[in-house]
N, C-alpha and C. Protein backbone atom coordinates (compact mmCIF):
# COMPACT_ATOMS: atom_id res chain seq x y z
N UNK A 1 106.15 99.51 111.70
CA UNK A 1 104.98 99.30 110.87
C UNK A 1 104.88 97.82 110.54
N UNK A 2 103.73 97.12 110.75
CA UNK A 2 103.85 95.60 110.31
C UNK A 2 103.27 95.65 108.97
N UNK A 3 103.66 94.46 108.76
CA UNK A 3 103.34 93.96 107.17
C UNK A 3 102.48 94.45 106.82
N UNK A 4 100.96 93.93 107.63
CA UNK A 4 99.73 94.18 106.74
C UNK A 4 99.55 96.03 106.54
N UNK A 5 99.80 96.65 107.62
CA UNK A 5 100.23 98.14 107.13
C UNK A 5 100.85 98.63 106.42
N UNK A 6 101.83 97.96 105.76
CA UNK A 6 102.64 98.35 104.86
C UNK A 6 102.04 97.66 103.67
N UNK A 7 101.60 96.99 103.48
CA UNK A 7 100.58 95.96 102.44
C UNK A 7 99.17 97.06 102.28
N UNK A 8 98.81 97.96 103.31
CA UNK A 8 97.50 98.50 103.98
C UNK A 8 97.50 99.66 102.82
N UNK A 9 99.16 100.41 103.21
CA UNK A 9 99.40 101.78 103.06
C UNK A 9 99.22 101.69 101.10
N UNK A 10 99.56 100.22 100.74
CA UNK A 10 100.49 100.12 98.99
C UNK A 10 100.11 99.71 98.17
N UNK A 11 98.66 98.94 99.00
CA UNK A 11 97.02 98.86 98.17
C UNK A 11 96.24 100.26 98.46
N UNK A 12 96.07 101.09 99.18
CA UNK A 12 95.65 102.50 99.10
C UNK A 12 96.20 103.23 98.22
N UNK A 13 97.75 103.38 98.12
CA UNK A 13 98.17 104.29 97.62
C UNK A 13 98.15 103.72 95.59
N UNK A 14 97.74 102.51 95.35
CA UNK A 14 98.12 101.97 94.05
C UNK A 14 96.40 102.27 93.77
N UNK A 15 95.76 102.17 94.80
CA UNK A 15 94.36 102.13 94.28
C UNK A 15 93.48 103.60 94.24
N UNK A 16 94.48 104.54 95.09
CA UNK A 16 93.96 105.52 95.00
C UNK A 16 92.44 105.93 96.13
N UNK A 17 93.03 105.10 97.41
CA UNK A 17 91.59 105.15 98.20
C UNK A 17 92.34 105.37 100.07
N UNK A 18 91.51 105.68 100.83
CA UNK A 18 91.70 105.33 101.94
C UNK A 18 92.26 104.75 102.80
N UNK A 19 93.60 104.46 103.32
CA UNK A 19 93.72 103.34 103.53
C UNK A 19 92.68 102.28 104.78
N UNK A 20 91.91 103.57 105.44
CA UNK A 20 91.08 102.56 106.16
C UNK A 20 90.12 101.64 105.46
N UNK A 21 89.70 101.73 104.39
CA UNK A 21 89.33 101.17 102.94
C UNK A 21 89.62 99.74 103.06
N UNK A 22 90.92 99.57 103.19
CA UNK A 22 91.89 98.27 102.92
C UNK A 22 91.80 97.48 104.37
N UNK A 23 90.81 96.14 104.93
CA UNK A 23 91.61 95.54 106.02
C UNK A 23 91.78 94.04 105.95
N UNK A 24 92.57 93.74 106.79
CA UNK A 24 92.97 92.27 106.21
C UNK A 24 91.89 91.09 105.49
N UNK A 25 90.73 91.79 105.72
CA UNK A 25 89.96 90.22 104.64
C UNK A 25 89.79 91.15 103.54
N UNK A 26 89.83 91.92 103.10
CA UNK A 26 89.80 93.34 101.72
C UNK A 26 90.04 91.74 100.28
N UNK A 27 88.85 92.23 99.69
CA UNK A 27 88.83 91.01 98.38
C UNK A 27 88.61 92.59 97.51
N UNK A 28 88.84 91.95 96.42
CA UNK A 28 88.56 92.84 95.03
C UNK A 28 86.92 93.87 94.73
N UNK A 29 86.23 92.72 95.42
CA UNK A 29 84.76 93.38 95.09
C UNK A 29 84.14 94.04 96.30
N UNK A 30 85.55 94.28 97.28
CA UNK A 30 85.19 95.51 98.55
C UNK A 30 85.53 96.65 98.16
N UNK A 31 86.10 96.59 96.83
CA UNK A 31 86.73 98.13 96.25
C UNK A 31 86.67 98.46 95.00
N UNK A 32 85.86 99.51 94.72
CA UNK A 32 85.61 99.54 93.32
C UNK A 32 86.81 99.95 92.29
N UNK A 33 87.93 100.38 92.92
CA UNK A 33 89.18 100.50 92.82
C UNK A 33 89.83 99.14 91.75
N UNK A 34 89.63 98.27 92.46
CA UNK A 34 90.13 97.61 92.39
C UNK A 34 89.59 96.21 91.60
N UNK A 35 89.85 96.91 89.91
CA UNK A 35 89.23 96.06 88.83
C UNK A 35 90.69 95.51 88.51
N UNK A 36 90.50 94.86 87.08
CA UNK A 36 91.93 94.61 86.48
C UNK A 36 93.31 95.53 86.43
N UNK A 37 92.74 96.77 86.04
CA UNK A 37 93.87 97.54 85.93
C UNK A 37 94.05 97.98 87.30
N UNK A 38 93.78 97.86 87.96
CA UNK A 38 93.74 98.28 89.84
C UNK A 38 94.53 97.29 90.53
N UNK A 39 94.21 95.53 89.72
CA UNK A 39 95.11 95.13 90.18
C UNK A 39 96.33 94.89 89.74
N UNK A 40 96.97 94.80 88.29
CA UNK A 40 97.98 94.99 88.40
C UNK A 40 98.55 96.36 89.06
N UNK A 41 98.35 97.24 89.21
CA UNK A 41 98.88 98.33 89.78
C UNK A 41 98.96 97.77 91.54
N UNK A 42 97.85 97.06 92.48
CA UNK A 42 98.51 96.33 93.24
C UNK A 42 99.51 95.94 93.56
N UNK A 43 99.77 94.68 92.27
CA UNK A 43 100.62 93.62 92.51
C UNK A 43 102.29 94.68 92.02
N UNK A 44 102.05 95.46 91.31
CA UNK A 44 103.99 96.25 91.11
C UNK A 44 103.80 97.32 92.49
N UNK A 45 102.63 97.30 93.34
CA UNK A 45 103.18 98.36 94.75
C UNK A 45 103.39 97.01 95.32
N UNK A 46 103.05 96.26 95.68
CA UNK A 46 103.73 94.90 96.22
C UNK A 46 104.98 94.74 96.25
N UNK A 47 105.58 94.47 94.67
CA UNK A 47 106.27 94.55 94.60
C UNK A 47 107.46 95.18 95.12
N UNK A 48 107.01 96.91 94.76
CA UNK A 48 108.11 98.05 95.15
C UNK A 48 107.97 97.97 96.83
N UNK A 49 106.89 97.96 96.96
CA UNK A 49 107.05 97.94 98.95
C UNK A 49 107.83 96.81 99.33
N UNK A 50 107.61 95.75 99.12
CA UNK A 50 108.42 94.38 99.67
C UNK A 50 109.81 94.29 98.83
N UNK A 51 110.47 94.92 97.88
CA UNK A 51 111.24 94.22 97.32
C UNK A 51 110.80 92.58 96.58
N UNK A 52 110.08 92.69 96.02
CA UNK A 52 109.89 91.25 95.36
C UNK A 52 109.87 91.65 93.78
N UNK A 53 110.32 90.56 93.08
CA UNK A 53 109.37 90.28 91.37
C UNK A 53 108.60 89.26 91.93
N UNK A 54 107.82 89.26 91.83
CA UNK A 54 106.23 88.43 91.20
C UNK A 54 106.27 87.43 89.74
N UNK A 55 105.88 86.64 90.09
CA UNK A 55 105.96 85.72 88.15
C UNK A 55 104.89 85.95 88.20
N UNK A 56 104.48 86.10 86.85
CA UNK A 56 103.27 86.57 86.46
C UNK A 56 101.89 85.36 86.54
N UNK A 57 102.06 84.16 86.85
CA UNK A 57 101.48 83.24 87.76
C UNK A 57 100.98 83.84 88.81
N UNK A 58 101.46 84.39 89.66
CA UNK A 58 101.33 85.00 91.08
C UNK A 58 100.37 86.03 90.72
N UNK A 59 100.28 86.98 90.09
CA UNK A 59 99.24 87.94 89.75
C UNK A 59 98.21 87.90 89.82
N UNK A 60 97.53 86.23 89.22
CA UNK A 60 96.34 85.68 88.94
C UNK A 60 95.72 85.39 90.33
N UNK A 61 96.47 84.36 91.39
CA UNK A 61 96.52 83.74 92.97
C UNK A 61 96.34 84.99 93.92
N UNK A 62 97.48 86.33 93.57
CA UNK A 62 97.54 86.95 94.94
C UNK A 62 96.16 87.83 94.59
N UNK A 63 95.48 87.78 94.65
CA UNK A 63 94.05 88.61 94.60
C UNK A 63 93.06 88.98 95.41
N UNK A 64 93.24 88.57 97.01
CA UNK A 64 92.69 89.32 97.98
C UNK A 64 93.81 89.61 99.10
N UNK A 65 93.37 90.51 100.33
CA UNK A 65 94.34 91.06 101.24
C UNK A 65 95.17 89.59 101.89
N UNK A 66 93.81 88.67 102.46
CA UNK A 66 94.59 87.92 102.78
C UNK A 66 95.63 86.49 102.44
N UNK A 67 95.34 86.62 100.85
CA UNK A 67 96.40 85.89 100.17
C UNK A 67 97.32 86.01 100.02
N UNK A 68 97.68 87.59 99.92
CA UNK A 68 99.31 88.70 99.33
C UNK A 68 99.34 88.42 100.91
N UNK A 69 98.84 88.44 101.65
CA UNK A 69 99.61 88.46 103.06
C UNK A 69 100.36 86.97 103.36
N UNK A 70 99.68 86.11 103.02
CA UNK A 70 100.02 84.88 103.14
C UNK A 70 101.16 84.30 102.25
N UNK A 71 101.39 84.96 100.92
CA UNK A 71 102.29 84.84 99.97
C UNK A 71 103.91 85.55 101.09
N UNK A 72 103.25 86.66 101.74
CA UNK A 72 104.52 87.39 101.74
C UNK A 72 105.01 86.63 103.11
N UNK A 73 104.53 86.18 103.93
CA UNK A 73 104.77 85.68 105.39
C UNK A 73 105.53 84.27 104.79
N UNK A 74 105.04 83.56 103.41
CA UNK A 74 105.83 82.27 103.30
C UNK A 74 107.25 82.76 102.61
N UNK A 75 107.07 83.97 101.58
CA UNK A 75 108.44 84.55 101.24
C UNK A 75 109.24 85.10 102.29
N UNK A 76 109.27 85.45 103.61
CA UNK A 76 110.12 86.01 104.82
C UNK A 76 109.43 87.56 104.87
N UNK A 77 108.63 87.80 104.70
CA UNK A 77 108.28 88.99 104.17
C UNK A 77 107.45 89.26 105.60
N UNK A 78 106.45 88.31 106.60
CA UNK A 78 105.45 88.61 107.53
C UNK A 78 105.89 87.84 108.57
N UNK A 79 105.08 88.37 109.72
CA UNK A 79 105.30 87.52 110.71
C UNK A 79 104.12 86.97 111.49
C-alpha cells in the first residue's frame, strides 16, 4: 500500500466518507467532512497511521492532501 493510500484510507476513515472521496490534491473545501473538528480528527489518524506526534504548529500547515503528503515524504514517511 503506498503512502498516499494509506494517508487515502485515514482521511476517509477519520472523516467518515469514501475513500474515493480523498485524492491527492483533496483540500478541505472538497469535503464537507472536513471542517475544524474533521480536521483535527485528520491530523490524530495521521498520526496513528504513520506513527508520528504532530506539534500542534503542524495542525494549522498540514491542511490539504498534498501538504500531509509532503510533510510525511520529508519525515521518511513517503517516497
Amino acid at each position: 500500500m503506498s503512502v498516499f493510500e494509506q494517508l487515502q484510507a485515514a482521511i476517509a476513515g477519520a472523516l467518515k466518507v469514501s475513500p474515493t472521496v480523498i485524492t491527492e490534491t483533496t483540500e478541505p473545501q472538497d469535503v464537507s467532512a472536513w471542517d475544524s473538528l474533521g480536521h483535527l480528527q485528520v491530523m490524530m489518524a495521521v498520526e496513528q497511521t504513520f506513527d508520528l506526534m504532530l506539534e500542534v504548529e503542524d495542525f494549522a500547515r498540514l491542511n490539504t492532501v498534498p501538504v500531509i503528503l509532503q510533510y510525511l515524504k520529508e519525515h521518511g514517511n513517503g517516497s
